[in-house]
C-alpha atoms as a PDB file:
ATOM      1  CA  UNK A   1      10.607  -7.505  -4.530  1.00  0.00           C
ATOM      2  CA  UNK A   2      12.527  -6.284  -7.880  1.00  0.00           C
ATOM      3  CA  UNK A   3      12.520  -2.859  -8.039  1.00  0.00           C
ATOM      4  CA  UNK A   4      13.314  -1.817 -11.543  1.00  0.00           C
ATOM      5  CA  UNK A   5      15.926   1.528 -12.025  1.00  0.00           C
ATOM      6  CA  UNK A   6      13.458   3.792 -13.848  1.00  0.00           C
ATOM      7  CA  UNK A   7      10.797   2.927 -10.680  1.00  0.00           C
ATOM      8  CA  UNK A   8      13.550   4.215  -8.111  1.00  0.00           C
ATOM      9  CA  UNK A   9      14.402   7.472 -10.211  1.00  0.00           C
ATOM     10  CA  UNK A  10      10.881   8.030 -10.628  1.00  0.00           C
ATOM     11  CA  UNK A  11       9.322   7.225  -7.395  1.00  0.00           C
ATOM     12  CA  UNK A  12      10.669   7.273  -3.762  1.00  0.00           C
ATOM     13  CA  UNK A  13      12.165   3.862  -3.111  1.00  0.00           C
ATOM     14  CA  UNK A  14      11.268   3.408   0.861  1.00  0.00           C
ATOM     15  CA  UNK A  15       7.379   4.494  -0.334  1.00  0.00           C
ATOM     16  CA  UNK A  16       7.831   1.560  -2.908  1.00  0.00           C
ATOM     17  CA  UNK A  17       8.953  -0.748  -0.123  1.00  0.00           C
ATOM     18  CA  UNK A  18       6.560   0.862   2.442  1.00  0.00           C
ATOM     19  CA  UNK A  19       3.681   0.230   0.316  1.00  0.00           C
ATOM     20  CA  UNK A  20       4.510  -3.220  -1.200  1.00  0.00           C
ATOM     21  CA  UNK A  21       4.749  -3.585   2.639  1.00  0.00           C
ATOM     22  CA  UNK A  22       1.655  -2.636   3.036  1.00  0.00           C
ATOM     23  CA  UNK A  23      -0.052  -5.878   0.721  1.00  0.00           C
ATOM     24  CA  UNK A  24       2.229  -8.260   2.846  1.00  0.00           C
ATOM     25  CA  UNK A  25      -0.283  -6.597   5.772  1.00  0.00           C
ATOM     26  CA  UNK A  26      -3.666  -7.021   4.127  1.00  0.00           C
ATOM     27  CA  UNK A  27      -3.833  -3.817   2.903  1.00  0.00           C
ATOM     28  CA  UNK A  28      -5.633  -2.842  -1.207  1.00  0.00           C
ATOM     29  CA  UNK A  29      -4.362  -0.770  -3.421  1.00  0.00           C
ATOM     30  CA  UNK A  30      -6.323   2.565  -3.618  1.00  0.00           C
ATOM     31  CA  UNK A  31      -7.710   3.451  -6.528  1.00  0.00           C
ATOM     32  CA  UNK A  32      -7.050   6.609  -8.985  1.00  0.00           C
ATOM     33  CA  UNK A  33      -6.988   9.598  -7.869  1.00  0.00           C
ATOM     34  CA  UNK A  34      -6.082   8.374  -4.723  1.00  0.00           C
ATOM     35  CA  UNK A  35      -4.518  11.453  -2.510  1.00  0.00           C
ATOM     36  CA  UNK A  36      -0.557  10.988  -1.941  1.00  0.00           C
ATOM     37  CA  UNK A  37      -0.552  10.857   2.114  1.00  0.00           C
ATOM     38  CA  UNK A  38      -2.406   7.522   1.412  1.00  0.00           C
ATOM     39  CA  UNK A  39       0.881   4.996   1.338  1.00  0.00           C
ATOM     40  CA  UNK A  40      -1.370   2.889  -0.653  1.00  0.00           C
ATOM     41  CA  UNK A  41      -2.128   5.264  -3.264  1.00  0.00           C
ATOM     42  CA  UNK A  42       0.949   3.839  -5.344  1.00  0.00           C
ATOM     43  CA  UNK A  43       1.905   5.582  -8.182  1.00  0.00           C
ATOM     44  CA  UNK A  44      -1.987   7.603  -8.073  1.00  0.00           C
ATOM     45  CA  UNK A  45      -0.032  10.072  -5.785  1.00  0.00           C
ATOM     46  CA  UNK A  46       1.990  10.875  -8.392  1.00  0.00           C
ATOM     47  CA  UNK A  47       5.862  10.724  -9.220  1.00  0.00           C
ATOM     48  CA  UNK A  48       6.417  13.880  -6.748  1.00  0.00           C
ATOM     49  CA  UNK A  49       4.737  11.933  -3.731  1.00  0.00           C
ATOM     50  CA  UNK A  50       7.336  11.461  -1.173  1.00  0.00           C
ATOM     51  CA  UNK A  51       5.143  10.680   1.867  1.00  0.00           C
ATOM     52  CA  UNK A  52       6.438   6.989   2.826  1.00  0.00           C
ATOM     53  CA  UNK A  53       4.723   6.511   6.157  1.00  0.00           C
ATOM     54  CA  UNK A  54       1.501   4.910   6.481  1.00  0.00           C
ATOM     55  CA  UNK A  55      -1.356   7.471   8.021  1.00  0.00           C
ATOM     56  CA  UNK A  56      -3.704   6.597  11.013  1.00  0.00           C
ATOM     57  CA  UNK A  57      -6.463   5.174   8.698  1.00  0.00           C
ATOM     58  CA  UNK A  58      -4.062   2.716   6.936  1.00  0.00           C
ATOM     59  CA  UNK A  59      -2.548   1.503  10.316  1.00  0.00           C
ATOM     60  CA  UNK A  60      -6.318   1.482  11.619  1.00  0.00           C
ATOM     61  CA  UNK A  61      -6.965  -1.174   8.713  1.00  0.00           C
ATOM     62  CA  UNK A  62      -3.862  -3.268   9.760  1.00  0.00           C
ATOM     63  CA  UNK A  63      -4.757  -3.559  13.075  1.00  0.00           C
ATOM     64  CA  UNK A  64      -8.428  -4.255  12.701  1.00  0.00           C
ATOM     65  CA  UNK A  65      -7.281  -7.050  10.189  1.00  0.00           C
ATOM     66  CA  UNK A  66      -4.769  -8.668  12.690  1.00  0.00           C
ATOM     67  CA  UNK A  67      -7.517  -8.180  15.596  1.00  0.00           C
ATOM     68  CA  UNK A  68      -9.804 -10.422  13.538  1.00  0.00           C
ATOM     69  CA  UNK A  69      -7.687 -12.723  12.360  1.00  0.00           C
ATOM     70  CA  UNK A  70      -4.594 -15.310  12.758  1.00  0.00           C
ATOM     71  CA  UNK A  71      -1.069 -14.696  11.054  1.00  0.00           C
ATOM     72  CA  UNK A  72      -1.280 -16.658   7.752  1.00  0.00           C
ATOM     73  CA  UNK A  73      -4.973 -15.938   7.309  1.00  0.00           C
ATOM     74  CA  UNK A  74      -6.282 -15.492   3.615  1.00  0.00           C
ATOM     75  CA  UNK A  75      -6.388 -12.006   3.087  1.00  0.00           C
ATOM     76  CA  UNK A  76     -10.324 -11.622   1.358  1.00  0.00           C
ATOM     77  CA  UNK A  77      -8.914  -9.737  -1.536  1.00  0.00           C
ATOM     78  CA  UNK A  78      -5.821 -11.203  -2.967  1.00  0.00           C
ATOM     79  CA  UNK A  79      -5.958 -12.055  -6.243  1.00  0.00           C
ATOM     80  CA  UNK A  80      -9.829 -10.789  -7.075  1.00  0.00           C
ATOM     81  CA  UNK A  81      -8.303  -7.453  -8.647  1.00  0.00           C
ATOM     82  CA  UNK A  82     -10.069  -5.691  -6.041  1.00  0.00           C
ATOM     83  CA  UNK A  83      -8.808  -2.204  -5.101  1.00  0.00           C
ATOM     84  CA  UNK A  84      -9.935   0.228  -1.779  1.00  0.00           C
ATOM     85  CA  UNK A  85     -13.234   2.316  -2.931  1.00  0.00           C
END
């Protein structure tokens, strides 16, 4: 991961990390609008987000993923563009 200098003034850089993180786990982007607690919000939570720790729902998600499936599983979504409704 390459996180540029205006990205780490901007935004926190341990939520960057947490969420990029977050993909590595099987876990969407959310879409706009998305409230900041969400880890996966990104950038939709806005430059003055600091929250960097996943809430219950996102850690929910991970574990249901890894309950259904093997390390090194295709994760459905990667790479249709497909972002959490």
């Amino acid at each position: 991961m390459h996180l540029e200098v205006g990205d780490a003034q901007l935004y926190k850089p341990s939520r960057i990390v947490v969420h990029e993180l977050g993909h590595i786990l099987s876990l969407p982007d959310m879409y706009p609008g998305a409230p900041c607690p969400k880890v996966m919000s990104g950038a939709w939570g806005g430059a003055d987000c600091p929250n960097d720790q996943p809430d219950a729902e996102e850690i929910a998600a991970v574990t249901d993923f890894f309950a259904k499936n093997n390390v090194g599983d295709r994760v459905p979504w990667w790479g249709s563009g497909l972002v959490a409704r």
